[in-house]
C-alpha atoms as a PDB file:
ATOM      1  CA  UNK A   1      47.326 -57.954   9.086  1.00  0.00           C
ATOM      2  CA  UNK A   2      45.508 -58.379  12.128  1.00  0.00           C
ATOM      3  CA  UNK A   3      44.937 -61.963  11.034  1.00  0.00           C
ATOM      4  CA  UNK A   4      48.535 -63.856  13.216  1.00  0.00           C
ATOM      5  CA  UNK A   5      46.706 -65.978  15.559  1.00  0.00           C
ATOM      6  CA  UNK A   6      44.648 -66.921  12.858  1.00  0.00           C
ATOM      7  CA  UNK A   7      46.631 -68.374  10.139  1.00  0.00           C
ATOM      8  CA  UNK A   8      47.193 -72.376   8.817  1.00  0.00           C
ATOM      9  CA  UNK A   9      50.253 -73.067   6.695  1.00  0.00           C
ATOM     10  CA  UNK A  10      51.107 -76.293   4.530  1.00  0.00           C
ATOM     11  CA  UNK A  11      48.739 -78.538   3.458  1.00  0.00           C
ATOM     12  CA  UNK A  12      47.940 -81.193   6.105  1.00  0.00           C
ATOM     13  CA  UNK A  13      47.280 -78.327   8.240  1.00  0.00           C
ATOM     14  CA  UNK A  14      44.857 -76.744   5.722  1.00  0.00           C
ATOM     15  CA  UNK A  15      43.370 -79.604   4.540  1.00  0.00           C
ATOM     16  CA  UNK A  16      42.436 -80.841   8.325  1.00  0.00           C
ATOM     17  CA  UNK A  17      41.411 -76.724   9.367  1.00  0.00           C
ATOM     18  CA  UNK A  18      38.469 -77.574   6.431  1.00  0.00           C
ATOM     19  CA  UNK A  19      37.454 -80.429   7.628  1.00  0.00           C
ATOM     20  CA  UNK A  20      36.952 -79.703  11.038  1.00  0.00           C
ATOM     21  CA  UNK A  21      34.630 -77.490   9.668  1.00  0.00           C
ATOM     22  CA  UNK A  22      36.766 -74.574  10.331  1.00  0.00           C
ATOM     23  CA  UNK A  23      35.393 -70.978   8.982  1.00  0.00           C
ATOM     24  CA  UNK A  24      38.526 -70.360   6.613  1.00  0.00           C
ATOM     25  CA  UNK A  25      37.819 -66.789   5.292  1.00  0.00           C
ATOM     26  CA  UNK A  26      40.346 -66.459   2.389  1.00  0.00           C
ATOM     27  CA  UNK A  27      42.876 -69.054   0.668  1.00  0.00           C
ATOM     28  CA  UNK A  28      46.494 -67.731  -0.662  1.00  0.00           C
ATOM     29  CA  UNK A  29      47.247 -70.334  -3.333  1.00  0.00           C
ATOM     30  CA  UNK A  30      50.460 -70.602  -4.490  1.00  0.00           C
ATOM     31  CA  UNK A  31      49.627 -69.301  -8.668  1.00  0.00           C
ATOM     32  CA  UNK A  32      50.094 -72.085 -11.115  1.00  0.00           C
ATOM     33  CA  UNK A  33      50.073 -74.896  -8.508  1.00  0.00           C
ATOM     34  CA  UNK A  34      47.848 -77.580 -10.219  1.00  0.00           C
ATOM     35  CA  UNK A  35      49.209 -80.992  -8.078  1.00  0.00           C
ATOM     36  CA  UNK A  36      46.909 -83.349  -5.984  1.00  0.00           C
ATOM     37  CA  UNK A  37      46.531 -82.259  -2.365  1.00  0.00           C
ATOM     38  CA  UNK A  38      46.300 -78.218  -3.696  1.00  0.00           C
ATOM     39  CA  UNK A  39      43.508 -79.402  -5.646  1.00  0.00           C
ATOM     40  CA  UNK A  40      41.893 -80.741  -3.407  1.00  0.00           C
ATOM     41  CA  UNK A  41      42.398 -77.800  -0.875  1.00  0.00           C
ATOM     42  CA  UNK A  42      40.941 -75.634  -3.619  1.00  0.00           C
ATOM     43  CA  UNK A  43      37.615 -77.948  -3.504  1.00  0.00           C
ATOM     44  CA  UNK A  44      36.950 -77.406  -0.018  1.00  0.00           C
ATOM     45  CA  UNK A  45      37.332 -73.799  -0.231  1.00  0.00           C
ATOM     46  CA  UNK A  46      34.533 -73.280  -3.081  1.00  0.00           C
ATOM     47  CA  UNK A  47      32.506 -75.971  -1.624  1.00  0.00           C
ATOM     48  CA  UNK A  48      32.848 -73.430   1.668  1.00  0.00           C
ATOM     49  CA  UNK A  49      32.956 -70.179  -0.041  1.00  0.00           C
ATOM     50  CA  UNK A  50      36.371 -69.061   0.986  1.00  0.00           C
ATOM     51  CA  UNK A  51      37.927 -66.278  -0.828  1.00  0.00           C
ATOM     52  CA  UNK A  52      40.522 -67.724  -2.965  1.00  0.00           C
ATOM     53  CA  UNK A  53      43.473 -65.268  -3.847  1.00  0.00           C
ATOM     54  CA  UNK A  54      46.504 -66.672  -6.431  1.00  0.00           C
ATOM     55  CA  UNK A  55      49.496 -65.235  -5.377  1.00  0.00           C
ATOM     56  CA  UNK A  56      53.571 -65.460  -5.976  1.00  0.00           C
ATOM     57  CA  UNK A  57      55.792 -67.304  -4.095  1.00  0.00           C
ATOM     58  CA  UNK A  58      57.515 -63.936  -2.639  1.00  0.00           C
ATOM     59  CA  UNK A  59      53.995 -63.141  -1.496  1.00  0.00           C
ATOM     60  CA  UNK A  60      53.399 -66.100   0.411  1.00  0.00           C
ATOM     61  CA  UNK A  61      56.965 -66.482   1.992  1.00  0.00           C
ATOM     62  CA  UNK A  62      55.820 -62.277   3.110  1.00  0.00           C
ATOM     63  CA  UNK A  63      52.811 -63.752   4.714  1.00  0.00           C
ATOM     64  CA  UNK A  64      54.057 -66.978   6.385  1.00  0.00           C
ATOM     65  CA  UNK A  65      55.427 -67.264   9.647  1.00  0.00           C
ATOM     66  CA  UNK A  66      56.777 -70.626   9.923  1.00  0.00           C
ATOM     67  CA  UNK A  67      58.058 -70.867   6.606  1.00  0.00           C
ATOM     68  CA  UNK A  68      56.968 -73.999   5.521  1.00  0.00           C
ATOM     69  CA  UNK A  69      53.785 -73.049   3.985  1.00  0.00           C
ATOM     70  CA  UNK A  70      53.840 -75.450   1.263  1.00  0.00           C
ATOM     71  CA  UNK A  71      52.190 -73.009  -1.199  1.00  0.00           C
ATOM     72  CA  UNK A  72      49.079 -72.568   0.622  1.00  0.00           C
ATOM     73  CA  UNK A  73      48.191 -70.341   3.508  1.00  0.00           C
ATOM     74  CA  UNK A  74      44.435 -70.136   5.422  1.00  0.00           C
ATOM     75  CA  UNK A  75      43.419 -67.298   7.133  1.00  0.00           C
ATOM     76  CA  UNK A  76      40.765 -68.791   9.118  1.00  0.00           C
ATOM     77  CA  UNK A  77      37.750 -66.908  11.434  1.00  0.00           C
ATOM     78  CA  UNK A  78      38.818 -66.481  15.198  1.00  0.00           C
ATOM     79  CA  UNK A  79      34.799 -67.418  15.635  1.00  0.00           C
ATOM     80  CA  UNK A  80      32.067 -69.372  13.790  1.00  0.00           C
ATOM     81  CA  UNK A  81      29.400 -67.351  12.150  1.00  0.00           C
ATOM     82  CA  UNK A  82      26.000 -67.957  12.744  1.00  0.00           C
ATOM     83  CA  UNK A  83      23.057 -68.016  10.519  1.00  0.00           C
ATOM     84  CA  UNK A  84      20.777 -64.970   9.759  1.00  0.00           C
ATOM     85  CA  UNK A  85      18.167 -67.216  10.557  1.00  0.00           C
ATOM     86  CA  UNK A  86      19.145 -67.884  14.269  1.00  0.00           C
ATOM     87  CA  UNK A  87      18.725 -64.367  14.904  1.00  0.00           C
ATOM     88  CA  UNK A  88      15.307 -63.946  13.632  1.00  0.00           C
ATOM     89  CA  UNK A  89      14.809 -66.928  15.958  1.00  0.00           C
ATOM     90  CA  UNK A  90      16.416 -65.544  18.754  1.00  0.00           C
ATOM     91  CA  UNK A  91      14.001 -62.191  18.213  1.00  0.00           C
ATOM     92  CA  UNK A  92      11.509 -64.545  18.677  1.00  0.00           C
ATOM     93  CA  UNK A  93      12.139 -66.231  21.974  1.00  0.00           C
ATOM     94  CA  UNK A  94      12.754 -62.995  23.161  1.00  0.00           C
ATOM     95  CA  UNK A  95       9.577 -61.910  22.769  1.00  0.00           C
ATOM     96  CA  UNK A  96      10.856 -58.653  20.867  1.00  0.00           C
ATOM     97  CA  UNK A  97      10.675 -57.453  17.049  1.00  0.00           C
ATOM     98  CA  UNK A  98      14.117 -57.657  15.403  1.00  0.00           C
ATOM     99  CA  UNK A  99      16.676 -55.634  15.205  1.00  0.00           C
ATOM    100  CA  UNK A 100      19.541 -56.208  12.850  1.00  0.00           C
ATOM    101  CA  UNK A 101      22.743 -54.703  11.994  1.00  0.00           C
ATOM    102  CA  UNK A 102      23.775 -54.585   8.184  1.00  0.00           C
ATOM    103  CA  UNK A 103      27.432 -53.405   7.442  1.00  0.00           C
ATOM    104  CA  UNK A 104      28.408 -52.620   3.822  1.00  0.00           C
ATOM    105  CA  UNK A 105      31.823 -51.631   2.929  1.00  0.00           C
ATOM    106  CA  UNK A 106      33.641 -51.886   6.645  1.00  0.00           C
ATOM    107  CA  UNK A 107      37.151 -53.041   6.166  1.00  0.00           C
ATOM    108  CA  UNK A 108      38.193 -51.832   9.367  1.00  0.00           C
ATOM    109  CA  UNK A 109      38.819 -54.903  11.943  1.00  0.00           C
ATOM    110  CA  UNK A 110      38.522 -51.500  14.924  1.00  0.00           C
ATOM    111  CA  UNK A 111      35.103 -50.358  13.268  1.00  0.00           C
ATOM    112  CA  UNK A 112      33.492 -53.828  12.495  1.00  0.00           C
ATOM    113  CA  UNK A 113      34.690 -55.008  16.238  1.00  0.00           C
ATOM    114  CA  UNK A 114      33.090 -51.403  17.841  1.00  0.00           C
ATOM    115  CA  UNK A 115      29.834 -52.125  15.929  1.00  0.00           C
ATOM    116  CA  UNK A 116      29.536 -55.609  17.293  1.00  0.00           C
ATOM    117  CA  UNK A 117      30.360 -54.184  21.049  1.00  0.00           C
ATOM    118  CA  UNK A 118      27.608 -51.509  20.443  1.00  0.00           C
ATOM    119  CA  UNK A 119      25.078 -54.185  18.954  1.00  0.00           C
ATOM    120  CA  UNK A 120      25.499 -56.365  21.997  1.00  0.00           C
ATOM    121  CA  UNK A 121      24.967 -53.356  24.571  1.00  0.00           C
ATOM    122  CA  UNK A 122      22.066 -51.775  22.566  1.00  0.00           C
ATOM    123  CA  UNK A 123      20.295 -55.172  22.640  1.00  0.00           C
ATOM    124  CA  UNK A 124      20.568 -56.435  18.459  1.00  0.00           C
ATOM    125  CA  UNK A 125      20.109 -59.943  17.871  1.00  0.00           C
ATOM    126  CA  UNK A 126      22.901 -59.724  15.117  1.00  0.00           C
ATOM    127  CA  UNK A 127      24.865 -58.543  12.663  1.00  0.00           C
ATOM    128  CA  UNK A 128      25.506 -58.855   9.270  1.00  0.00           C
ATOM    129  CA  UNK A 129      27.947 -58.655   7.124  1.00  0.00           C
ATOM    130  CA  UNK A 130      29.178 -59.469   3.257  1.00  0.00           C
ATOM    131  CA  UNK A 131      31.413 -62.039   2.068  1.00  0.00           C
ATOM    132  CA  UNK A 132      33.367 -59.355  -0.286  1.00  0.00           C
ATOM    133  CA  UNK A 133      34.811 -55.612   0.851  1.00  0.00           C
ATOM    134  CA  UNK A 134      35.252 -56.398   4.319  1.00  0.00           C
ATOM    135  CA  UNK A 135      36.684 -57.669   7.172  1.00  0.00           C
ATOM    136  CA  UNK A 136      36.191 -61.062   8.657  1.00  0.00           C
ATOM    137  CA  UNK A 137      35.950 -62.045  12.384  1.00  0.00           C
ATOM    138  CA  UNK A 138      39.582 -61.883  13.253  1.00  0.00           C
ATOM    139  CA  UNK A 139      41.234 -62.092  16.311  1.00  0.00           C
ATOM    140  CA  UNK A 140      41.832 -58.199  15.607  1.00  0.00           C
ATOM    141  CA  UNK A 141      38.267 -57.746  15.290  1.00  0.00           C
ATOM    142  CA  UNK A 142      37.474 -59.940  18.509  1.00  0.00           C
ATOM    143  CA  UNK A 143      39.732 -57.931  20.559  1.00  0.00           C
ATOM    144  CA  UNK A 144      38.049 -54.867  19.461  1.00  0.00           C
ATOM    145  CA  UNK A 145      34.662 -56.158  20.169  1.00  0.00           C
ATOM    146  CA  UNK A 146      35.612 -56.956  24.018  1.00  0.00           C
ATOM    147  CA  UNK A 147      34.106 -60.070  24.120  1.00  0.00           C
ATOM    148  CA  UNK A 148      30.792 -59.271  22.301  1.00  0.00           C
ATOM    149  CA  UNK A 149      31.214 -61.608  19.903  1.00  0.00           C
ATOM    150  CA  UNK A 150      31.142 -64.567  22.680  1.00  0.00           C
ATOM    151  CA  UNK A 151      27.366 -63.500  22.239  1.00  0.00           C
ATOM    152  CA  UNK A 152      26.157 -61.712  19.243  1.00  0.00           C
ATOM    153  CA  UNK A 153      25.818 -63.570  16.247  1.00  0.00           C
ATOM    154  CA  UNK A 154      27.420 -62.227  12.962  1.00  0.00           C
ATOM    155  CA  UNK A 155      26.238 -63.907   9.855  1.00  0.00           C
ATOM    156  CA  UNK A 156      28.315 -63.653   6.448  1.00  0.00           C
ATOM    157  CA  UNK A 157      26.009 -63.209   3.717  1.00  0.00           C
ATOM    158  CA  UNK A 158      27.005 -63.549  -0.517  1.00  0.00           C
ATOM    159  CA  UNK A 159      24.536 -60.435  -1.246  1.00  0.00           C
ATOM    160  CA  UNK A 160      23.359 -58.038   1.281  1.00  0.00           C
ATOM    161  CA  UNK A 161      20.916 -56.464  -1.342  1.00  0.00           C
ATOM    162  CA  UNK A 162      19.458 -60.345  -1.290  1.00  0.00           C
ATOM    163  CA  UNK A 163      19.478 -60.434   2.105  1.00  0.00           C
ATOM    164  CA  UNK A 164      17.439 -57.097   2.887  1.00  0.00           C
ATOM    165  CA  UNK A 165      14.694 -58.430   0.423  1.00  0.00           C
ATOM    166  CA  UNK A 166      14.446 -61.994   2.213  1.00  0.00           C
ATOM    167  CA  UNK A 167      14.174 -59.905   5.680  1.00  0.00           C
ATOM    168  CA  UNK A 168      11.655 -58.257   3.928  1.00  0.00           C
ATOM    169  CA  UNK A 169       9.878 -60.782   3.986  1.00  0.00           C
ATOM    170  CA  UNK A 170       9.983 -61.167   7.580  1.00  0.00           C
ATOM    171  CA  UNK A 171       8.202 -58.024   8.372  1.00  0.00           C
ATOM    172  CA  UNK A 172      11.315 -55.882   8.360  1.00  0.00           C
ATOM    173  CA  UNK A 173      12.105 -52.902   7.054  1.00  0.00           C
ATOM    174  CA  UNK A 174      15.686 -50.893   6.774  1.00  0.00           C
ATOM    175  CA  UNK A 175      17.002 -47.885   7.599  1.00  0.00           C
ATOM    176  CA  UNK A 176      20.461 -46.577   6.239  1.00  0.00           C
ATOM    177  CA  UNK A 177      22.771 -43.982   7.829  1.00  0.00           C
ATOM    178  CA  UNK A 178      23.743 -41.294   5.617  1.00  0.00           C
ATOM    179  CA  UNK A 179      24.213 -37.125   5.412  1.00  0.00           C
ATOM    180  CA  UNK A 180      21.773 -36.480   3.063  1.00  0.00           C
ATOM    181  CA  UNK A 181      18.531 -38.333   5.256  1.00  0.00           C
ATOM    182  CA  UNK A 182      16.012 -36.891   7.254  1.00  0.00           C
ATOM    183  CA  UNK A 183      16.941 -36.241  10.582  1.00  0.00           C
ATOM    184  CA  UNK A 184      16.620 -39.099  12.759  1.00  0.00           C
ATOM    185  CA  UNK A 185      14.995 -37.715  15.348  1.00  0.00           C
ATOM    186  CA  UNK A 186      11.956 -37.052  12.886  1.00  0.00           C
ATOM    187  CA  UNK A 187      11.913 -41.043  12.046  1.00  0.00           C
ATOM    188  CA  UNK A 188       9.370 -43.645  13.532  1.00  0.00           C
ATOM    189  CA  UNK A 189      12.412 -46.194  14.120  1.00  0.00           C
ATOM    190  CA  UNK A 190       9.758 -48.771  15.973  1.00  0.00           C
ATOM    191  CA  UNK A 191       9.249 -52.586  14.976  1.00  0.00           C
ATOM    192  CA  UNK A 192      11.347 -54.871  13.009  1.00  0.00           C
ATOM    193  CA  UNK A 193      14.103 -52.617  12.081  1.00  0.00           C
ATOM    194  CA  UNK A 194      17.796 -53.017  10.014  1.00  0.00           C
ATOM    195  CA  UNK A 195      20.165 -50.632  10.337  1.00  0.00           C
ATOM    196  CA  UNK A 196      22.556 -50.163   7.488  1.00  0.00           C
ATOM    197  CA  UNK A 197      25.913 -48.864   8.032  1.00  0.00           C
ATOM    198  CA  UNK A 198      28.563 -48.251   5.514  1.00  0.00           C
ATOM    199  CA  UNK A 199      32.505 -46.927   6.133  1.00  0.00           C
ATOM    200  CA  UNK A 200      33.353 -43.576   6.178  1.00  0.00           C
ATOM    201  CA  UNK A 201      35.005 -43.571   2.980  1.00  0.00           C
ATOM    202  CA  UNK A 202      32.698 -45.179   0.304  1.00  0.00           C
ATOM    203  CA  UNK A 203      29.536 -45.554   2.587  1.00  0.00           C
ATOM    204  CA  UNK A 204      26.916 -47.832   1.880  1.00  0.00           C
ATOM    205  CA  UNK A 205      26.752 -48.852  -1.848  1.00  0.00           C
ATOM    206  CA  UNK A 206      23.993 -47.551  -4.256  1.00  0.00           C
ATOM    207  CA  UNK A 207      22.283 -50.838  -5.072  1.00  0.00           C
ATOM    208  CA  UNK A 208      21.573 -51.440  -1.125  1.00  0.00           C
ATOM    209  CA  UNK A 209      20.961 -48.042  -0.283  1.00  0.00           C
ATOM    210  CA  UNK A 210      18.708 -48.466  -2.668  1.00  0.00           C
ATOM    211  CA  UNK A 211      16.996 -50.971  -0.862  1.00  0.00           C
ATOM    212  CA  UNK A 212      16.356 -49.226   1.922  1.00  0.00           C
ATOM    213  CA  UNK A 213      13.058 -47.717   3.527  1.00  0.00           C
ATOM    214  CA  UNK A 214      14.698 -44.313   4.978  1.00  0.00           C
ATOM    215  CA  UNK A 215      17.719 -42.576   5.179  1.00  0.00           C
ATOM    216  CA  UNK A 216      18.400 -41.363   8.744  1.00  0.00           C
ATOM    217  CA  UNK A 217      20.716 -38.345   9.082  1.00  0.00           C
ATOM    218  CA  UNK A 218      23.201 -38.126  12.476  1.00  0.00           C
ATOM    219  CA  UNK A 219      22.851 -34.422  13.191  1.00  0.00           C
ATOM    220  CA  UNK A 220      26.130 -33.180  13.144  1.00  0.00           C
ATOM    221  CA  UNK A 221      26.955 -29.497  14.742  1.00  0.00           C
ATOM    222  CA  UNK A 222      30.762 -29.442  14.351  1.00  0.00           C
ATOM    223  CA  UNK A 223      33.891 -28.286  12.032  1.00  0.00           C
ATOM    224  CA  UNK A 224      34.350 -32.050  10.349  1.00  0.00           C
ATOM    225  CA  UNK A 225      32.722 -33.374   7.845  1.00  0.00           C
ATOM    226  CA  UNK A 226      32.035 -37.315   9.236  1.00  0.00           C
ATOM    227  CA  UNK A 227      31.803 -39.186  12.485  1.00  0.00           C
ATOM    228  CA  UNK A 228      33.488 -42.836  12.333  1.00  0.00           C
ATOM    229  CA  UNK A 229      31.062 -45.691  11.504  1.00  0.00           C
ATOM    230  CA  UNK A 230      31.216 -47.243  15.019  1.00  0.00           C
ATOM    231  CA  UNK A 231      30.265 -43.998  16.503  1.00  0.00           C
ATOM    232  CA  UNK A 232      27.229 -43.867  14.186  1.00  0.00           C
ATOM    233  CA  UNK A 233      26.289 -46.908  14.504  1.00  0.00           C
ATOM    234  CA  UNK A 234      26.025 -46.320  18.192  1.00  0.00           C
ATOM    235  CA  UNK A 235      24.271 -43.119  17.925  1.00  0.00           C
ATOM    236  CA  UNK A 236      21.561 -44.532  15.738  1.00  0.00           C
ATOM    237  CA  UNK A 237      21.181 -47.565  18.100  1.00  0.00           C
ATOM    238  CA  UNK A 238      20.229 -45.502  20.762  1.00  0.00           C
ATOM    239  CA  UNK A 239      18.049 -43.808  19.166  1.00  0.00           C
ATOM    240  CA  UNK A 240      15.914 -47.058  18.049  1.00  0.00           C
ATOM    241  CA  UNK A 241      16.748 -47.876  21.789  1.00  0.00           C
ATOM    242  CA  UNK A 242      14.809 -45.025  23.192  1.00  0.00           C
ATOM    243  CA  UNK A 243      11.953 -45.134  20.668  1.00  0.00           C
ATOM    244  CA  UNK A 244      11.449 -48.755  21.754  1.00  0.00           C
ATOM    245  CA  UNK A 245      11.503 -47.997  25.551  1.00  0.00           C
ATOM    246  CA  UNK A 246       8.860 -44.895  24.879  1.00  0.00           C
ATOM    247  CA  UNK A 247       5.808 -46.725  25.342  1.00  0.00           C
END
């Protein structure tokens, strides 16, 4: 699961990993359970968004490793996220027009943890991702990122269709990876830019697509069909990299 180091059992535990203000990403709730402290475990998590998922007993005695889990089990972030806002404000200080990861659709703790190492190196003041369909920061996820995450900010957002239109707003605009762009060597990628990245699989979903200003195509000379969303991610960076060191 990628989440070991990561997980609370029984309901002290639980109860005190909320209010210590940990970042609990999802909730496995024993189905049925209606008694006192379960409710109020089940309070914290909405008032803190957590994913809630009602499961069997089998299922939770599968995913415990002390076995003594009480009927609840939190898998909680190996890091805190930040706020989309700090990173706009981070922009700022640096004296530079943002630049902004959004990820739609990676489940992969490899991929997410790749994309965060390559937004670090290529000089993005964050990324972004959504609370549903994908992967949190786990300590799988932190491993891949080799210690990028110490000082990128991810944010965790309800609706990243939402989101694009607030950094809107802000002067940005949003540029989506996918085969059937323009080339993106034939793309002014200058300013206050988002890059949206979706998995290899299901790529990024109509509605945000949708959302976005241009479609930038990776050209691709080979025998497969795809690269892997880290790699593209990375190669689209660098891009926006040189275009911003072109003066």
């Amino acid at each position: 699961m990628g989440y070991t180091e990561m997980m609370i059992e029984g309901r002290n535990a639980v109860i005190e990993a909320f209010r210590s203000g940990k970042t609990v990403d999802k909730l496995y709730v024993l189905d049925g359970c209606q008694d006192g402290p379960v409710m109020t475990i089940k309070r914290e998590a909405r008032k803190q968004n957590s994913l809630i998922k009602y499961v069997t007993k089998e299922r939770l005695d599968q995913l415990s490793e002390t076995g003594k889990h009480q009927g609840v089990i939190a898998c909680t972030s190996a890091y805190q996220y930040a706020e989309v806002e700090d990173m706009l404000k981070a922009a700022r200080e640096k004296d530079e027009p943002p630049f902004l990861f959004l990820l739609d659709n990676i489940e992969d703790p490899h991929n997410l943890g790749a994309i965060i190492r390559t937004a670090n190196l290529a000089g993005a003041h964050g990324v972004i991702i959504p609370k549903n369909r994908a992967v949190g920061l786990t300590a799988a996820v932190a491993r891949a990122s080799a210690g990028a995450l110490n000082y990128t900010p991810v944010a965790k957002v309800t609706n990243l269709g939402q989101t694009i239109d607030e950094l809107k707003k802000e002067g940005l605009w949003f540029v989506c990876a996918d085969m059937d762009g323009r080339t993106m060597y034939e793309l002014d990628l200058k300013g206050p830019i988002g890059v949206v990245i979706g998995s290899e699989g299901d790529g990024v979903g109509r509605l945000v697509k949708e959302k976005c200003d241009f479609t930038a195509a990776i050209p691709m000379k080979g025998d497969i069909d795809s690269l892997n969303a880290s790699v593209a991610a990375g190669i689209l960076a660098y891009e926006i990299v040189r275009q911003r060191m072109v003066k």
